[in-house]
Protein backbone atom coordinates (compact mmCIF):
# COMPACT_ATOMS: atom_id res chain seq x y z
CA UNK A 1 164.83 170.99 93.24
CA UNK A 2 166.00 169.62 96.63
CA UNK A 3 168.55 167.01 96.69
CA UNK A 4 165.82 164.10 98.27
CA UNK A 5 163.44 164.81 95.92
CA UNK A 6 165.53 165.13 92.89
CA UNK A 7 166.90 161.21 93.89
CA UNK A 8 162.91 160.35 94.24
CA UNK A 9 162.40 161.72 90.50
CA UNK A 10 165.66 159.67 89.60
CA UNK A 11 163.89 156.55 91.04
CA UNK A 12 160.76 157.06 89.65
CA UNK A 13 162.54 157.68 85.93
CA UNK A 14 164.42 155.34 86.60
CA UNK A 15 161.31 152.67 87.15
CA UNK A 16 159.56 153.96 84.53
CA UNK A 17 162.35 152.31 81.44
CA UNK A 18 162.79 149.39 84.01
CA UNK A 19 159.36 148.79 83.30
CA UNK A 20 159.95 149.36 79.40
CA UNK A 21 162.69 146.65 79.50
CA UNK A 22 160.18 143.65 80.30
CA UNK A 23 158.47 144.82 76.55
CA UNK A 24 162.24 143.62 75.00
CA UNK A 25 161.90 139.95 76.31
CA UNK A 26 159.39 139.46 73.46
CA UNK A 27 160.52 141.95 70.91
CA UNK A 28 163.85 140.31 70.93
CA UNK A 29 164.10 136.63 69.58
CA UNK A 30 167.00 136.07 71.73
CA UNK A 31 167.92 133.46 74.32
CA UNK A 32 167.74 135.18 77.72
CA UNK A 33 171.44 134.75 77.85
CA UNK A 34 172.30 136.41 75.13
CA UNK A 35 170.00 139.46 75.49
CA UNK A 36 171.30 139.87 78.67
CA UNK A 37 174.77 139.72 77.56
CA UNK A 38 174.14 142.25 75.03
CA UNK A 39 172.32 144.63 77.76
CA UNK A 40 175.23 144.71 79.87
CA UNK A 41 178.21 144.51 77.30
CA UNK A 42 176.28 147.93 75.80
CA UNK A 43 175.59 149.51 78.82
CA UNK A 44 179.25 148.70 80.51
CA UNK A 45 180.69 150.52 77.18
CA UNK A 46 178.37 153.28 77.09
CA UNK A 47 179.15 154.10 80.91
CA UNK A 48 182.76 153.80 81.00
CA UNK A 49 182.42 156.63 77.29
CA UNK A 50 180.26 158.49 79.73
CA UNK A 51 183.10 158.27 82.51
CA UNK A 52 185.81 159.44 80.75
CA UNK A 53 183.93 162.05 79.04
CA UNK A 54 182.87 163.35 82.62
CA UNK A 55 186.94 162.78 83.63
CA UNK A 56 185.97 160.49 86.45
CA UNK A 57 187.92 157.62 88.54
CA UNK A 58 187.41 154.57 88.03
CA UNK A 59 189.74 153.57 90.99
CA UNK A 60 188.25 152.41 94.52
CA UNK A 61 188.82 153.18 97.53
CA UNK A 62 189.63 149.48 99.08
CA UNK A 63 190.29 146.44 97.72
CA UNK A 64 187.39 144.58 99.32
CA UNK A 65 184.94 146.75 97.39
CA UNK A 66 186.25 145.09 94.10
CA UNK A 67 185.38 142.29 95.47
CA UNK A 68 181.40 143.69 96.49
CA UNK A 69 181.78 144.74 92.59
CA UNK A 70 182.31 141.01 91.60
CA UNK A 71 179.30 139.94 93.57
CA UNK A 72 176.69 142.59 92.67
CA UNK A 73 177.94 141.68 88.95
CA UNK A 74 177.05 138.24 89.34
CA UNK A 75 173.63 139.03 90.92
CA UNK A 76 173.21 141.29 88.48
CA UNK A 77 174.03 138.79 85.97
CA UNK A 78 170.99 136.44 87.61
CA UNK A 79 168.85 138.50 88.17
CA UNK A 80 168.33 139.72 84.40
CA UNK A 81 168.69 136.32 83.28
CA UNK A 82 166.10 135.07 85.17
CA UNK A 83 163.58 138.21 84.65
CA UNK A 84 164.17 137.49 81.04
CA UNK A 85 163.53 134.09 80.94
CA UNK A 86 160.01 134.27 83.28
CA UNK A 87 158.96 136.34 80.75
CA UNK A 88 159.76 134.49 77.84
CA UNK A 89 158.42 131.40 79.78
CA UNK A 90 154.56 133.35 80.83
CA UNK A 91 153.79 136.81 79.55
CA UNK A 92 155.27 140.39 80.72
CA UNK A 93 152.40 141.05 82.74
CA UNK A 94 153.54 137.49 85.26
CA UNK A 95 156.80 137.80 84.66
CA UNK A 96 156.83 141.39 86.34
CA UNK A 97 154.16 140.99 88.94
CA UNK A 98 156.25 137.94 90.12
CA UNK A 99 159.22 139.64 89.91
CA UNK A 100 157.59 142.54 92.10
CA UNK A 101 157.81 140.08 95.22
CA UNK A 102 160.86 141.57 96.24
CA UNK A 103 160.02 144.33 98.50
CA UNK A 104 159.02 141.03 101.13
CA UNK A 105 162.06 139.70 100.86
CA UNK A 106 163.85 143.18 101.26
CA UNK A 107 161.79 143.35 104.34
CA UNK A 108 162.84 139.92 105.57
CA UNK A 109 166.58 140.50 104.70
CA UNK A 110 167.22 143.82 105.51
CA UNK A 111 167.38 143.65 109.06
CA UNK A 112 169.54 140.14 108.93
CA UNK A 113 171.90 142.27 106.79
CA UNK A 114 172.22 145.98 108.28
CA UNK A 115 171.31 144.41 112.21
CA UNK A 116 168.08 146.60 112.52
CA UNK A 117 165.13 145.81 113.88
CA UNK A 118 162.37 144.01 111.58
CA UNK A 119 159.40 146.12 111.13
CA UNK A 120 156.06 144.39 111.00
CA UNK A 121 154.47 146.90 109.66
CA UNK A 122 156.74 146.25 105.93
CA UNK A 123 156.60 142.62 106.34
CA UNK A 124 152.36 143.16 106.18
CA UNK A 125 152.68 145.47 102.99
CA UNK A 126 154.54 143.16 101.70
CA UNK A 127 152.03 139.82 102.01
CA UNK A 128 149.63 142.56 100.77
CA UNK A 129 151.36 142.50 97.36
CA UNK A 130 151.55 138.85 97.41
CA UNK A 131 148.04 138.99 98.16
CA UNK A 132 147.55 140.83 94.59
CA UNK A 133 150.08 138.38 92.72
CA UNK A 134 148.24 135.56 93.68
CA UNK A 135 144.98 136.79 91.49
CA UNK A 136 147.40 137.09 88.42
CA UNK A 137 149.47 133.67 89.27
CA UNK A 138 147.66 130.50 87.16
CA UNK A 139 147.72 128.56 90.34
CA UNK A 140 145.60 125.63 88.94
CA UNK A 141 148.48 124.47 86.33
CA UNK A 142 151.39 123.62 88.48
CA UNK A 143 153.39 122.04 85.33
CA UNK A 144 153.07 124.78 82.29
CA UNK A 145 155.69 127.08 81.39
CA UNK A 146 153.41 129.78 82.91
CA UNK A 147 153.83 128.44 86.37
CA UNK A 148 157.85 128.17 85.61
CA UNK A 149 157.63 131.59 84.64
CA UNK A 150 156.26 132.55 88.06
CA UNK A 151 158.23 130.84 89.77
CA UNK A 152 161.27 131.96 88.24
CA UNK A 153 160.19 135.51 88.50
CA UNK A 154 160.10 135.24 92.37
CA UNK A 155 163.75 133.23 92.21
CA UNK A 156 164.57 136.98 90.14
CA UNK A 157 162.93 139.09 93.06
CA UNK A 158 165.07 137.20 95.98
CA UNK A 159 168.07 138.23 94.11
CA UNK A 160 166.86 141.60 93.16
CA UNK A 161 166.07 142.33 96.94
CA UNK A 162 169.60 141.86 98.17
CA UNK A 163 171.19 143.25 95.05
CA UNK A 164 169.35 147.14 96.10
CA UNK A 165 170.39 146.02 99.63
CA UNK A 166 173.72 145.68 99.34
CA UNK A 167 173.98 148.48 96.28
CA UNK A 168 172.30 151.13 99.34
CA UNK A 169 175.70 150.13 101.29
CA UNK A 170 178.21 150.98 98.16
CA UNK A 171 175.92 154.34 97.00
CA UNK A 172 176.97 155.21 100.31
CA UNK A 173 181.10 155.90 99.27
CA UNK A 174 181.00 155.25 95.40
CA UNK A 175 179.28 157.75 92.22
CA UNK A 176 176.02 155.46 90.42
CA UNK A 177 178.08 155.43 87.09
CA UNK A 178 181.20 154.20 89.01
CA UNK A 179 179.12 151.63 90.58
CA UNK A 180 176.70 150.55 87.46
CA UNK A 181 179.90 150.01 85.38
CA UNK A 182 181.67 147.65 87.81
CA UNK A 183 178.47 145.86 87.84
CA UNK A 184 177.66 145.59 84.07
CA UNK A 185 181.53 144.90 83.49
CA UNK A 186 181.38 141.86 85.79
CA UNK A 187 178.03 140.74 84.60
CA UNK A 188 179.19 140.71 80.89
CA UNK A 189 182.68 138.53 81.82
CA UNK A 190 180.26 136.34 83.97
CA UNK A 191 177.83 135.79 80.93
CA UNK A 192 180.16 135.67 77.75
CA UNK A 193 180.35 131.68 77.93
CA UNK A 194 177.23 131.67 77.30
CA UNK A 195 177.49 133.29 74.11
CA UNK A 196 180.16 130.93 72.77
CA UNK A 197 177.96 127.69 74.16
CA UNK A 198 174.42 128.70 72.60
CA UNK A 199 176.09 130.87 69.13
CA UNK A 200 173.10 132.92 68.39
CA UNK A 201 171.98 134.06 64.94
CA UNK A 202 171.69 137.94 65.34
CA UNK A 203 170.15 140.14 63.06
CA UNK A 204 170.90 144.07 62.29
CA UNK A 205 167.17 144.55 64.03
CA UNK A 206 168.08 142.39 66.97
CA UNK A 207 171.39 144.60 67.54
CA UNK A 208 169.69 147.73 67.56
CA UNK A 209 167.26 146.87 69.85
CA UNK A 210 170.18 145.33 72.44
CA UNK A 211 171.96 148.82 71.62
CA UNK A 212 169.22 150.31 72.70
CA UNK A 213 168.04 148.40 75.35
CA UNK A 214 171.72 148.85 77.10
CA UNK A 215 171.87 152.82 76.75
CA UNK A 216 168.80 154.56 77.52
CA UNK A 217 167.18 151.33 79.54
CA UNK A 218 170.35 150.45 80.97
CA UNK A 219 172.99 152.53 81.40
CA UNK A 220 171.10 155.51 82.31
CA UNK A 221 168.26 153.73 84.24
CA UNK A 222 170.62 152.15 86.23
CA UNK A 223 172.82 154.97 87.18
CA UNK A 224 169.65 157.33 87.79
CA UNK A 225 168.30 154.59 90.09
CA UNK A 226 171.21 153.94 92.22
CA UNK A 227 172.22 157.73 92.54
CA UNK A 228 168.32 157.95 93.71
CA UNK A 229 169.76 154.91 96.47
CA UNK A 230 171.73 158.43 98.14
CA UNK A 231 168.34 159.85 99.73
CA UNK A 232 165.85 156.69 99.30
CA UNK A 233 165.87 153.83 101.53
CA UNK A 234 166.13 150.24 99.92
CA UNK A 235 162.36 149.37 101.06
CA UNK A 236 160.89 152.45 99.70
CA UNK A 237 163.28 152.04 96.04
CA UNK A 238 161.31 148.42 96.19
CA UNK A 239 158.15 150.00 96.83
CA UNK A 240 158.47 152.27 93.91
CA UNK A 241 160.11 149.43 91.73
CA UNK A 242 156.31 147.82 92.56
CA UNK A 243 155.12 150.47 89.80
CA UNK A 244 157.29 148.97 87.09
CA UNK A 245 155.00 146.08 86.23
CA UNK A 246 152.43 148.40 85.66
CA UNK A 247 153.82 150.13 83.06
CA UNK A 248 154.81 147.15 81.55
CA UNK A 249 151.47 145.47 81.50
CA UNK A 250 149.73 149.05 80.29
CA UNK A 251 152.62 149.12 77.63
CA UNK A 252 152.71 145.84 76.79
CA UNK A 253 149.06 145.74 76.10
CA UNK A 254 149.29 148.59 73.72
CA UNK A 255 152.84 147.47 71.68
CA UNK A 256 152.39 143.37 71.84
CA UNK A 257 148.55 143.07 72.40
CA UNK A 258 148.70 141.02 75.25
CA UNK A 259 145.08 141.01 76.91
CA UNK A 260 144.80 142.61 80.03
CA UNK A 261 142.32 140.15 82.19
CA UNK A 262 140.48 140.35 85.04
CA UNK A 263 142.51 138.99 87.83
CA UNK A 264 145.55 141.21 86.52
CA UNK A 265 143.58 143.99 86.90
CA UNK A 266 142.28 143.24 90.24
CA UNK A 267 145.97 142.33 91.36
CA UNK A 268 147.44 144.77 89.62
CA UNK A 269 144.57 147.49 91.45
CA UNK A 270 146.03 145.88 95.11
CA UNK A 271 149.62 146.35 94.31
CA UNK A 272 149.21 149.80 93.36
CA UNK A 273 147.17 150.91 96.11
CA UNK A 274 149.92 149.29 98.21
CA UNK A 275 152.54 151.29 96.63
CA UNK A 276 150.79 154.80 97.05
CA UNK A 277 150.25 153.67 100.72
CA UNK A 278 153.56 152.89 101.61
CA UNK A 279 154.90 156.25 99.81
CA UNK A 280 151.99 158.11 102.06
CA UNK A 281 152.97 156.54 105.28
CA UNK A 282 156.56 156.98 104.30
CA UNK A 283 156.29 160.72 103.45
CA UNK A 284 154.36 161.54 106.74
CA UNK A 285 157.11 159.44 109.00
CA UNK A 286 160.03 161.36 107.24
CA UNK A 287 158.11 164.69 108.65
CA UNK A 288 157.71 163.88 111.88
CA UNK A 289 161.32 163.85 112.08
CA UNK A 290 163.12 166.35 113.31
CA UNK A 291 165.55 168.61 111.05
């Protein structure tokens, strides 16, 4: 398998247990806090095991990028809190379609970021997915925790979207486990007060489920999606993230029974129509180039 299309299957894998983790907000009785502690103090173990099985350096090449390592931590850090908690606060179907607003701000901050120029064409795909979160958002209640939710889970996006823009500058230099460890390392120093302030009650079936929400849905869907970052632009990694809340809405309908309704399915039906767009128009732009 080529090199650009094994980092598309790495992104697309990747996506795929992203969109399993949304499922753990419920199945975990958990402050959002803690089971985000718990995700990244497992998966910052399990990759640094996996590191010095594999005999790799930890060390960096300049001492601003430990600093870049301290502030993708703490995004990190927010942006799982805050996915968490919009779930907890709605349902996983809201809490991952609002989440899924950040390929628009990608588009927006992109081009502030790197200095390119802003492409119109992105901006439009992107009000098209708003466009299908607005049939799943309960506009009509402005004060219920399902409107906090929603909000919260665009406040998750924003962060998200410069998170994968600033982790495409780092993939650039650095190996994904090298980078996903700095990141989970800093994210579980930034979050461990939060442990000692709240003093959760944690059962055996509650630590299994964080063990195994930081291994196989953290520390290796992380890695495999920022390794992908080495031959996939940040838009199109958002516009393949966009498939993540459909798993978790298919998944979550099967394992916690929530009902799939109407408006989901007709906003769910835009976004991924959007998605296989964009990866059409994407594809055929990338051959028109010449080799």
């Amino acid at each position: 398998m080529s090199t650009p299309k094994k980092s598309y299957l790495n992104v697309h894998l990747a996506v795929f247990l992203f969109g399993l983790t949304g499922l753990f907000a419920k199945l975990v009785n958990l402050n959002p806090f803690v089971i985000v502690f718990g995700r990244v103090f497992v998966a910052a173990v399990f990759i640094l095991i996996w590191l010095v099985i594999s005999k790799e350096s930890l060390k960096l090449h300049h001492k601003k990028d430990y600093q870049k390592m301290v502030l993708m931590g703490i995004l990190l850090a927010v942006h799982w809190t805050t996915f968490f908690a919009a779930i907890q606060l709605s349902n996983v179907a809201i809490g991952l379609l609002t989440f899924s607003t950040f390929p628009v701000f990608v588009s927006l901050f992109r081009p502030l970021i790197n200095r390119e120029a802003l492409s119109k064409k992105e901006v439009f795909f992107g009000f098209i997915t708003i466009l299908g979160i607005l049939f799943i958002v309960p506009l009509k209640d402005v004060f219920s925790d399902t409107m906090a939710g929603s909000m919260i889970g665009v406040f998750s996006g924003l962060v998200y979207a410069i998170f994968t823009i600033l982790n495409e500058k780092l993939v650039k230099h650095y190996n994904g486990k090298v980078i996903a460890f700095y990141e989970q390392a800093v994210a579980t120093v930034v979050l461990l007060p939060s442990v000692f302030i709240i003093k959760p009650s944690v059962t055996s079936y509650d630590l299994f489920m964080l063990l195994l929400l930081g291994t196989v849905f953290t520390g290796i869907a992380h890695t495999l999606f920022i390794n992908g970052l080495k031959h996939v632009s940040a838009y199109m990694a958002s516009i393949i993230t966009m498939l993540e809340p459909l798993y978790a809405i298919i998944l979550a309908y099967f394992v916690l029974g929530e009902a799939l309704t109407v408006n989901t399915a007709i906003g769910g039906t835009i976004i991924l129509s959007t998605v296989i767009f964009i990866s059409m128009d994407h594809q055929k732009s990338q051959r028109k180039i010449p080799l």
